[in-house]
C-alpha atoms as a PDB file:
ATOM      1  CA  UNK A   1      18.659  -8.367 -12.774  1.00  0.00           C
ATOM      2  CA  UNK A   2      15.948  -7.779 -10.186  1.00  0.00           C
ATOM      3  CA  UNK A   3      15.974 -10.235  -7.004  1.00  0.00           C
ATOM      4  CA  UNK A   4      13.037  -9.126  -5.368  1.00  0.00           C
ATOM      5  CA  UNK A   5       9.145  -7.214  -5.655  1.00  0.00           C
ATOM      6  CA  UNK A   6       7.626  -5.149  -3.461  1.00  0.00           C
ATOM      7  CA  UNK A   7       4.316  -4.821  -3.713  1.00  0.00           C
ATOM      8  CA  UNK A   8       2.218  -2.160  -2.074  1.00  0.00           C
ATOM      9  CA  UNK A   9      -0.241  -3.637  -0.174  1.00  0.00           C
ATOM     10  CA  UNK A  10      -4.182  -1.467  -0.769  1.00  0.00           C
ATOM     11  CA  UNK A  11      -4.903  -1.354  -4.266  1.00  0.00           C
ATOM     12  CA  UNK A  12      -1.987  -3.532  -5.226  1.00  0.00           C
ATOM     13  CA  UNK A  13      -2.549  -6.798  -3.681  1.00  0.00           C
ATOM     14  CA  UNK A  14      -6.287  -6.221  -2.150  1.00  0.00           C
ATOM     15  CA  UNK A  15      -9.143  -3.682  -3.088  1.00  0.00           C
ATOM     16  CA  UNK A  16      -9.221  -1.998   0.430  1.00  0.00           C
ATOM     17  CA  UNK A  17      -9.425   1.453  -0.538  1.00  0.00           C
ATOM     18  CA  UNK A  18     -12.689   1.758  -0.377  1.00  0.00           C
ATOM     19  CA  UNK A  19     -12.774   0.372   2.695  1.00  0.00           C
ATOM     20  CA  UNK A  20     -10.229   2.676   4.396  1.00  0.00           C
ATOM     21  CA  UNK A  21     -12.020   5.702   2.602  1.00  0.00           C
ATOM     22  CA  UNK A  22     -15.630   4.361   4.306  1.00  0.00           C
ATOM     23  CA  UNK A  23     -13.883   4.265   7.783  1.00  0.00           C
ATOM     24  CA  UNK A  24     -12.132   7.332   7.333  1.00  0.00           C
ATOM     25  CA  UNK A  25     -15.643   9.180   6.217  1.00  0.00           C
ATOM     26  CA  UNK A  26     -17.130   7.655   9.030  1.00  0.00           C
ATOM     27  CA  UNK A  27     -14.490   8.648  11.706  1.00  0.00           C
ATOM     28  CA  UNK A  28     -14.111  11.836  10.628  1.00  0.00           C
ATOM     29  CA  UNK A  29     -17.938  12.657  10.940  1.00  0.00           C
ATOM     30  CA  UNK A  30     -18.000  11.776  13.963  1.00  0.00           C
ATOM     31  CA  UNK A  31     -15.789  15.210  14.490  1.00  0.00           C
ATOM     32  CA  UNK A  32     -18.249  17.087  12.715  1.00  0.00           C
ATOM     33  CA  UNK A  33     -16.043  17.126   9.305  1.00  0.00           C
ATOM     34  CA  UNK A  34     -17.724  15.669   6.411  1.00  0.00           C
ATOM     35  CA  UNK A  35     -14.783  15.383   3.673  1.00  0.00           C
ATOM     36  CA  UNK A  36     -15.114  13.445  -0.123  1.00  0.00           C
ATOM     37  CA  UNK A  37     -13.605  10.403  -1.533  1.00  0.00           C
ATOM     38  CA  UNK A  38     -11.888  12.582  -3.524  1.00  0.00           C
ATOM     39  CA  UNK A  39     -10.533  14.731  -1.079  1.00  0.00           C
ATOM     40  CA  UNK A  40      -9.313  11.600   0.881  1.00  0.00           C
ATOM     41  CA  UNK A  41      -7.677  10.082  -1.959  1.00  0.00           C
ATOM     42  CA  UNK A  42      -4.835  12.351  -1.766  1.00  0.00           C
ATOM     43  CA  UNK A  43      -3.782  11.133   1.424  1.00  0.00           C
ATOM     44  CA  UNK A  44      -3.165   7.792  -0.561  1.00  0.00           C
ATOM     45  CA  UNK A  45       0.049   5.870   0.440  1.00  0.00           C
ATOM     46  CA  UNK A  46       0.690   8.353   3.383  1.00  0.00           C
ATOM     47  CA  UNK A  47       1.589   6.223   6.839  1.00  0.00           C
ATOM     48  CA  UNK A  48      -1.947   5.929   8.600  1.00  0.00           C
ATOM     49  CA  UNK A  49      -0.932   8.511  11.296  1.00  0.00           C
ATOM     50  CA  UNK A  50       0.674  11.078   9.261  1.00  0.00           C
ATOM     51  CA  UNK A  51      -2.255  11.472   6.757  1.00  0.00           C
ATOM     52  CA  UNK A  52      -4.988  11.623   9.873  1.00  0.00           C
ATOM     53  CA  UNK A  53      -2.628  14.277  11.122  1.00  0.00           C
ATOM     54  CA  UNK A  54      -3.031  16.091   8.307  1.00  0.00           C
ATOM     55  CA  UNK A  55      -6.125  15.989   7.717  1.00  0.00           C
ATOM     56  CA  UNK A  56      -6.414  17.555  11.757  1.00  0.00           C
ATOM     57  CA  UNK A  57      -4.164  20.168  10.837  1.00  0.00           C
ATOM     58  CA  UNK A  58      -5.767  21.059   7.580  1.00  0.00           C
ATOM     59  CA  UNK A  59      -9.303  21.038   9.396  1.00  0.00           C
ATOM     60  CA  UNK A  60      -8.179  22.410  12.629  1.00  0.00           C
ATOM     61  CA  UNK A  61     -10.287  19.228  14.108  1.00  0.00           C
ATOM     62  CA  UNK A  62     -10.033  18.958  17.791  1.00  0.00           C
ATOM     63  CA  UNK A  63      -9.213  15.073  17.935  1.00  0.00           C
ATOM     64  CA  UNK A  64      -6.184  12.568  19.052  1.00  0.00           C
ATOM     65  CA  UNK A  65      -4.182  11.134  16.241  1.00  0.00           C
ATOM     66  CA  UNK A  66      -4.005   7.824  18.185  1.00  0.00           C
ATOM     67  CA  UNK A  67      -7.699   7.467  18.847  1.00  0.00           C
ATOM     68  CA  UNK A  68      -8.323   7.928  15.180  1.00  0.00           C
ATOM     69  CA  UNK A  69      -6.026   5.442  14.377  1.00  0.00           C
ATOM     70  CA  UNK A  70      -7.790   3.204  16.333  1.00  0.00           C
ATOM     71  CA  UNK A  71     -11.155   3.593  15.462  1.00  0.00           C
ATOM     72  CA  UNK A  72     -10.319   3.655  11.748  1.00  0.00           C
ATOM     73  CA  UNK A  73      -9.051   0.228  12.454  1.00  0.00           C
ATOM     74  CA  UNK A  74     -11.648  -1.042  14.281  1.00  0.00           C
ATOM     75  CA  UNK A  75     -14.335   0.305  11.801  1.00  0.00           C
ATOM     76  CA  UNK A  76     -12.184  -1.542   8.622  1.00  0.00           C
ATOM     77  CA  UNK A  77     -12.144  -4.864  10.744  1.00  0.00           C
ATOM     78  CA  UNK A  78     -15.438  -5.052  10.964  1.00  0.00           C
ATOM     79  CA  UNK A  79     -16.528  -3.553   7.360  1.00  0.00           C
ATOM     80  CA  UNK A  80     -14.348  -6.269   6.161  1.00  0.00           C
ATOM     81  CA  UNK A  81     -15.626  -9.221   8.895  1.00  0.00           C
ATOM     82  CA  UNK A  82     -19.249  -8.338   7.198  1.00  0.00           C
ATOM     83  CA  UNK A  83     -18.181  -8.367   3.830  1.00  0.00           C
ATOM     84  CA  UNK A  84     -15.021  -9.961   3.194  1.00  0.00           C
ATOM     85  CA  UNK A  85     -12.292  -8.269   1.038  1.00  0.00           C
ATOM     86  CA  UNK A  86     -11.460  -8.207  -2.845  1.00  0.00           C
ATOM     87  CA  UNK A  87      -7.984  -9.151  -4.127  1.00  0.00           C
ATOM     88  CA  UNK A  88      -6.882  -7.046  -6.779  1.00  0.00           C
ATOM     89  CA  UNK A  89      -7.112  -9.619 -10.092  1.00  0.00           C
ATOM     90  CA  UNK A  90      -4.463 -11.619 -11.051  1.00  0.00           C
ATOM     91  CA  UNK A  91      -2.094  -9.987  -7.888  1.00  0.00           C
ATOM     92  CA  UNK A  92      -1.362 -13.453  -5.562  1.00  0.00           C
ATOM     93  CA  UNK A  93      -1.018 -15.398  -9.034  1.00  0.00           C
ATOM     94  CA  UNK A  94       1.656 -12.505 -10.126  1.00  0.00           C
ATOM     95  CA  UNK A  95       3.157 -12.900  -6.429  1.00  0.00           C
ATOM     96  CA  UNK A  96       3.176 -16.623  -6.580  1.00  0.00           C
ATOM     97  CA  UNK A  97       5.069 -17.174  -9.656  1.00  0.00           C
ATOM     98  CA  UNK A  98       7.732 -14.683  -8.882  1.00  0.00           C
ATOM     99  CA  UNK A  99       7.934 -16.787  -5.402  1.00  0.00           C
ATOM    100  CA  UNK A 100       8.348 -20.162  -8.184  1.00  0.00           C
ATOM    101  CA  UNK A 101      10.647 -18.240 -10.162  1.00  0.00           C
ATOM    102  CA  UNK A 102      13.320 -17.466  -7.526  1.00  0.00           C
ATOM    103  CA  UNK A 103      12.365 -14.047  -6.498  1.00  0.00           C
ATOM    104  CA  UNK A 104      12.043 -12.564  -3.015  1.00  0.00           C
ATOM    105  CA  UNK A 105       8.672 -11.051  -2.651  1.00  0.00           C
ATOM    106  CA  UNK A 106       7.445  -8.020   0.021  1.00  0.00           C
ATOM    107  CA  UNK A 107       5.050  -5.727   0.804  1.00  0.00           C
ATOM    108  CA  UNK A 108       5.258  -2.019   1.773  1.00  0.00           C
ATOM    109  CA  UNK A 109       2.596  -0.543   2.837  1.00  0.00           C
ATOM    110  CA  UNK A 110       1.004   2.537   4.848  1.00  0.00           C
ATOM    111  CA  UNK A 111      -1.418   0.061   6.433  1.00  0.00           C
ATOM    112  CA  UNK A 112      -0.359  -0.646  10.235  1.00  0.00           C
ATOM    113  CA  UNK A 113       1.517  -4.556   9.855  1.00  0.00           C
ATOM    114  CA  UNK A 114      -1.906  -5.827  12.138  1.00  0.00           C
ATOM    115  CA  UNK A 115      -4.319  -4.441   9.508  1.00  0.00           C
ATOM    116  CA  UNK A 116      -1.998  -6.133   6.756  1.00  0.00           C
ATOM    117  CA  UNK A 117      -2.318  -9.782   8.325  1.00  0.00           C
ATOM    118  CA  UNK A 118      -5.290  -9.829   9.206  1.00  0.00           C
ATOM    119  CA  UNK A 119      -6.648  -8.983   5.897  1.00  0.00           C
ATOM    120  CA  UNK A 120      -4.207 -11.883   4.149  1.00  0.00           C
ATOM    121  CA  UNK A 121      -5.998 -14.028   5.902  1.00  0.00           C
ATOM    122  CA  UNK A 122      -9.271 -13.169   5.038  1.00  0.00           C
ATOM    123  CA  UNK A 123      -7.989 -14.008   1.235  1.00  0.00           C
ATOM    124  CA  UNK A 124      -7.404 -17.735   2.501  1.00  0.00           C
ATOM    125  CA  UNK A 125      -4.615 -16.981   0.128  1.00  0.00           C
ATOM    126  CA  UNK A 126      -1.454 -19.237   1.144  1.00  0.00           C
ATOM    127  CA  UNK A 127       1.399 -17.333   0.195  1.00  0.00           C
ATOM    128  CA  UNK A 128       4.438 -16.403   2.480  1.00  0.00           C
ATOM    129  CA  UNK A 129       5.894 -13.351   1.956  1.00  0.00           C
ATOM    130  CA  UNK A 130       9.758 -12.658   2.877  1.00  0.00           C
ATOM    131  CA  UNK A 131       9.219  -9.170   4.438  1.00  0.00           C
ATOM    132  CA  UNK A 132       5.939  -7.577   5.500  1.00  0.00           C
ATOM    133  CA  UNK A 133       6.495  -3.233   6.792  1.00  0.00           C
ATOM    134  CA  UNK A 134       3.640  -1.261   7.402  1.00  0.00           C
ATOM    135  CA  UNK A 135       2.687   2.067   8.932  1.00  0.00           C
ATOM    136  CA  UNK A 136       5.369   3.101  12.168  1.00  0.00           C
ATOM    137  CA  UNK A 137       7.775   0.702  11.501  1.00  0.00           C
ATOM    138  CA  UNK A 138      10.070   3.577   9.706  1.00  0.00           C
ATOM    139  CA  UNK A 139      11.032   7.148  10.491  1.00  0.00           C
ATOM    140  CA  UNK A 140       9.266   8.684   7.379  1.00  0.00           C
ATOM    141  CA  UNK A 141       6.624   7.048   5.766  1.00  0.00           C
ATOM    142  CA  UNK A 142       6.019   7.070   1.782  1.00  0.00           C
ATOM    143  CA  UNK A 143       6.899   9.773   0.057  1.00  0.00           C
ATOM    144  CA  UNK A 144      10.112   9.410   2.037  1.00  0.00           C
ATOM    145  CA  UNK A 145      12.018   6.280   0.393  1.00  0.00           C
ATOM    146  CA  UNK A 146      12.602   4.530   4.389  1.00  0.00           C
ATOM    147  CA  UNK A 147       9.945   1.677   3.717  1.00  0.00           C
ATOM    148  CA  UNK A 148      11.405   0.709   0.821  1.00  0.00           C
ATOM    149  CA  UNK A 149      15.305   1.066   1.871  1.00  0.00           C
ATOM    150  CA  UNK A 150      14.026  -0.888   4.851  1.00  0.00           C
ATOM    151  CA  UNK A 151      13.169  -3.735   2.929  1.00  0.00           C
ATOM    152  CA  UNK A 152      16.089  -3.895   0.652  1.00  0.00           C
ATOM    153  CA  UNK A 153      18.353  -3.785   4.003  1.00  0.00           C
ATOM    154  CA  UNK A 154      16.315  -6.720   5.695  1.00  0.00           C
ATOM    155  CA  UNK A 155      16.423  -8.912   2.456  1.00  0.00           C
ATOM    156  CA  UNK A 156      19.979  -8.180   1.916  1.00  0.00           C
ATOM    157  CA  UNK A 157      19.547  -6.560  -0.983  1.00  0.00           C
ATOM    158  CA  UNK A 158      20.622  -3.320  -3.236  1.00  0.00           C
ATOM    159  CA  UNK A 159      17.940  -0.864  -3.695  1.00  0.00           C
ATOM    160  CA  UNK A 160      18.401  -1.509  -7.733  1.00  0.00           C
ATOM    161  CA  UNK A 161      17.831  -5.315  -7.132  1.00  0.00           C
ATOM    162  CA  UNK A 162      14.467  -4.393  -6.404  1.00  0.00           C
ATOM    163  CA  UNK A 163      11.056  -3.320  -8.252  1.00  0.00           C
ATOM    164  CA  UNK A 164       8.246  -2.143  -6.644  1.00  0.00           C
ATOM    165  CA  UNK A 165       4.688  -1.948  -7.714  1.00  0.00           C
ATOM    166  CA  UNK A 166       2.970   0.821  -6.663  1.00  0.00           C
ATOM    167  CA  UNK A 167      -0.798   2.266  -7.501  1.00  0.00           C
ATOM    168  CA  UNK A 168      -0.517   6.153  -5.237  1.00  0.00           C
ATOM    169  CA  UNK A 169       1.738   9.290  -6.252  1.00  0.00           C
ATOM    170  CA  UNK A 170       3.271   8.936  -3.066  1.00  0.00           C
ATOM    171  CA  UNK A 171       4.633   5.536  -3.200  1.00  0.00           C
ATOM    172  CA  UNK A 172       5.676   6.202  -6.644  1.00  0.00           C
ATOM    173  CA  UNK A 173       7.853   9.223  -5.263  1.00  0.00           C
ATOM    174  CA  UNK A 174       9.201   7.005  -2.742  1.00  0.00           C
ATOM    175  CA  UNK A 175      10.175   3.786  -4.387  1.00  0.00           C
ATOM    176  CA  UNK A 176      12.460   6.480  -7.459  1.00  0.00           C
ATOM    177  CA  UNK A 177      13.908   7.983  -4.301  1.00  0.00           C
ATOM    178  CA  UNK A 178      15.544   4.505  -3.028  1.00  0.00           C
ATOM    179  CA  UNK A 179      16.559   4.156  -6.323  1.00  0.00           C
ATOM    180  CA  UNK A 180      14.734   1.350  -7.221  1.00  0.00           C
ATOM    181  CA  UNK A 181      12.165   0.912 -10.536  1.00  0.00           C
ATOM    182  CA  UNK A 182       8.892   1.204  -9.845  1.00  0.00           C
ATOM    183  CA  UNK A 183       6.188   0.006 -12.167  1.00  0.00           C
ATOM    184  CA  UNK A 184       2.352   1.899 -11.263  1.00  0.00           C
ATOM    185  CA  UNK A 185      -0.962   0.004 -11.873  1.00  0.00           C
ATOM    186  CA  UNK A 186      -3.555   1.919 -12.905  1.00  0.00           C
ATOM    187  CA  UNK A 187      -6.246   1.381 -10.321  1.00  0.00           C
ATOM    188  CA  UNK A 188     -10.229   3.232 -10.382  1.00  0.00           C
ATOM    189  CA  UNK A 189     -10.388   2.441  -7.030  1.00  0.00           C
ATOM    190  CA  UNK A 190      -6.974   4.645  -5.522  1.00  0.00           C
ATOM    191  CA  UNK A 191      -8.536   7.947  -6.768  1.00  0.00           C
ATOM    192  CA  UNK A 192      -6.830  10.350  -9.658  1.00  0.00           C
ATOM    193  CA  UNK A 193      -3.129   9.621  -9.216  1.00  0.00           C
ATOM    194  CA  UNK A 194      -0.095  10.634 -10.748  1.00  0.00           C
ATOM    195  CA  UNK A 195       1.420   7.587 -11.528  1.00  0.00           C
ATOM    196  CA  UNK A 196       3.995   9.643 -14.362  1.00  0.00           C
ATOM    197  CA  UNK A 197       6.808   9.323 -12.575  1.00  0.00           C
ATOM    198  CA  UNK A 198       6.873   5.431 -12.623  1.00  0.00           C
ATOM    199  CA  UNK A 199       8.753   3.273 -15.021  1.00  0.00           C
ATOM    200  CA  UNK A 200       6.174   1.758 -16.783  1.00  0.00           C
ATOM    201  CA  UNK A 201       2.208   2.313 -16.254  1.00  0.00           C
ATOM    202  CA  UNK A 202      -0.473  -1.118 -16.461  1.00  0.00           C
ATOM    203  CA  UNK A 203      -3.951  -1.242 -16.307  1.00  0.00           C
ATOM    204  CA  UNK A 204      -3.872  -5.017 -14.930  1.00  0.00           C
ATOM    205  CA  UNK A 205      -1.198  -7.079 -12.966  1.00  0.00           C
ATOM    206  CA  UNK A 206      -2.062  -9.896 -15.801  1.00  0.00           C
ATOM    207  CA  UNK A 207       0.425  -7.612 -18.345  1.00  0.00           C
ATOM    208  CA  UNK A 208       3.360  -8.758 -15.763  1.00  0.00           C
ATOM    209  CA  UNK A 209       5.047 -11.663 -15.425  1.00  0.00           C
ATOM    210  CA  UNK A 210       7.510 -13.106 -13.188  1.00  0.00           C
ATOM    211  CA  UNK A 211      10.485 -13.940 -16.019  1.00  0.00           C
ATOM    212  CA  UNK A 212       9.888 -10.488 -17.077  1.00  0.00           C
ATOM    213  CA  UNK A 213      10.145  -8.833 -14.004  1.00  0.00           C
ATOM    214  CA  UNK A 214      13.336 -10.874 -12.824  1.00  0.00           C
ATOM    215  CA  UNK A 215      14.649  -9.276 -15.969  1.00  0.00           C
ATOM    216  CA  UNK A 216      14.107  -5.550 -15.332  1.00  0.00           C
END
């Protein structure tokens, strides 16, 4: 029986992908590179500084990692301090009952930890979760299983005691290398993903529920 869910954190718990693709359009231009949605969304569920490193590599850009980093931040602070952010429907309900029903609930994320809390609180939603690990706080970020080993080792927990809910190819990978299930939600806004390596594939977070999941 499952004792805990991790949820990823953009496109799981909060629309923010468009937000991070908007600030990564933005900061990128600034080098002189002018690169698509599309191309960004295959960076999706990399660790923040790994994927901009890429993309440097891949572009030969002449630009700091760190300074990117920043900026990208900086820029999705304020997009979201002007417009507020979406939760993804029915995901803090989802997160809430599992909370009611005895479960330990978590979120992994390639989102620095800052980024993370500060857009929780802009959902006014009231929740606390029992581990929060973003972007640096591992070795190897997503597609490398760390994050989610992390989290099982902090709660106590067996990597099979666990299910993670996941919307990128790359956090998919990850969460089937720590051994743990992994269910994928089908998400417009994360880009064309492979979510066929997951366990199960949803369109909506309102198919789950918590007596169900403490089942799996």
């Amino acid at each position: 029986m499952a004792k805990c869910v991790i949820f990823d954190f953009d496109g799981v718990l909060v629309l923010s992908n468009k937000i991070h693709l908007q600030s990564e359009k933005e900061i990128f231009k600034k080098k002189g590179l002018h690169i698509s949605f599309g191309q960004l969304s295959q960076y999706f569920g990399m660790p923040v500084e790994q994927f901009i490193q890429a993309v440097i590599d891949q572009y030969k850009l002449k630009a700091n990692t760190n300074e990117l980093v920043k900026e990208k931040y900086k820029t999705m602070h304020e997009l979201i301090e002007r417009k507020g952010i979406e939760e993804v429907p029915h995901a803090f309900e989802l997160a809430k009952k599992c909370k009611k029903k005895g479960l330990k609930i978590a979120i992994a994320s390639g989102s620095k930890k800052e980024f993370i809390e500060f857009a929780l609180k802009k959902t006014r939603r009231r929740i606390k979760f029992d581990a929060i690990i973003g972007a640096g706080e591992t070795k190897k970020g997503k597609p490398q299983p760390d994050i989610f080993l992390k989290i099982a080792k902090k709660l106590k927990l067996k990597p099979k005691e666990c299910i993670v809910i996941e919307d990128a190819t790359n956090g998919i990978i990850a969460a089937k290398k720590a051994g743990m299930k992994c269910i994928a939600l089908k998400n417009k806004e994360s880009g064309l993903q492979d979510l066929s390596k997951a366990d199960r594939i949803i369109k909506s977070l309102s198919e789950l529920s918590a007596e169900e999941l403490a089942m799996l």
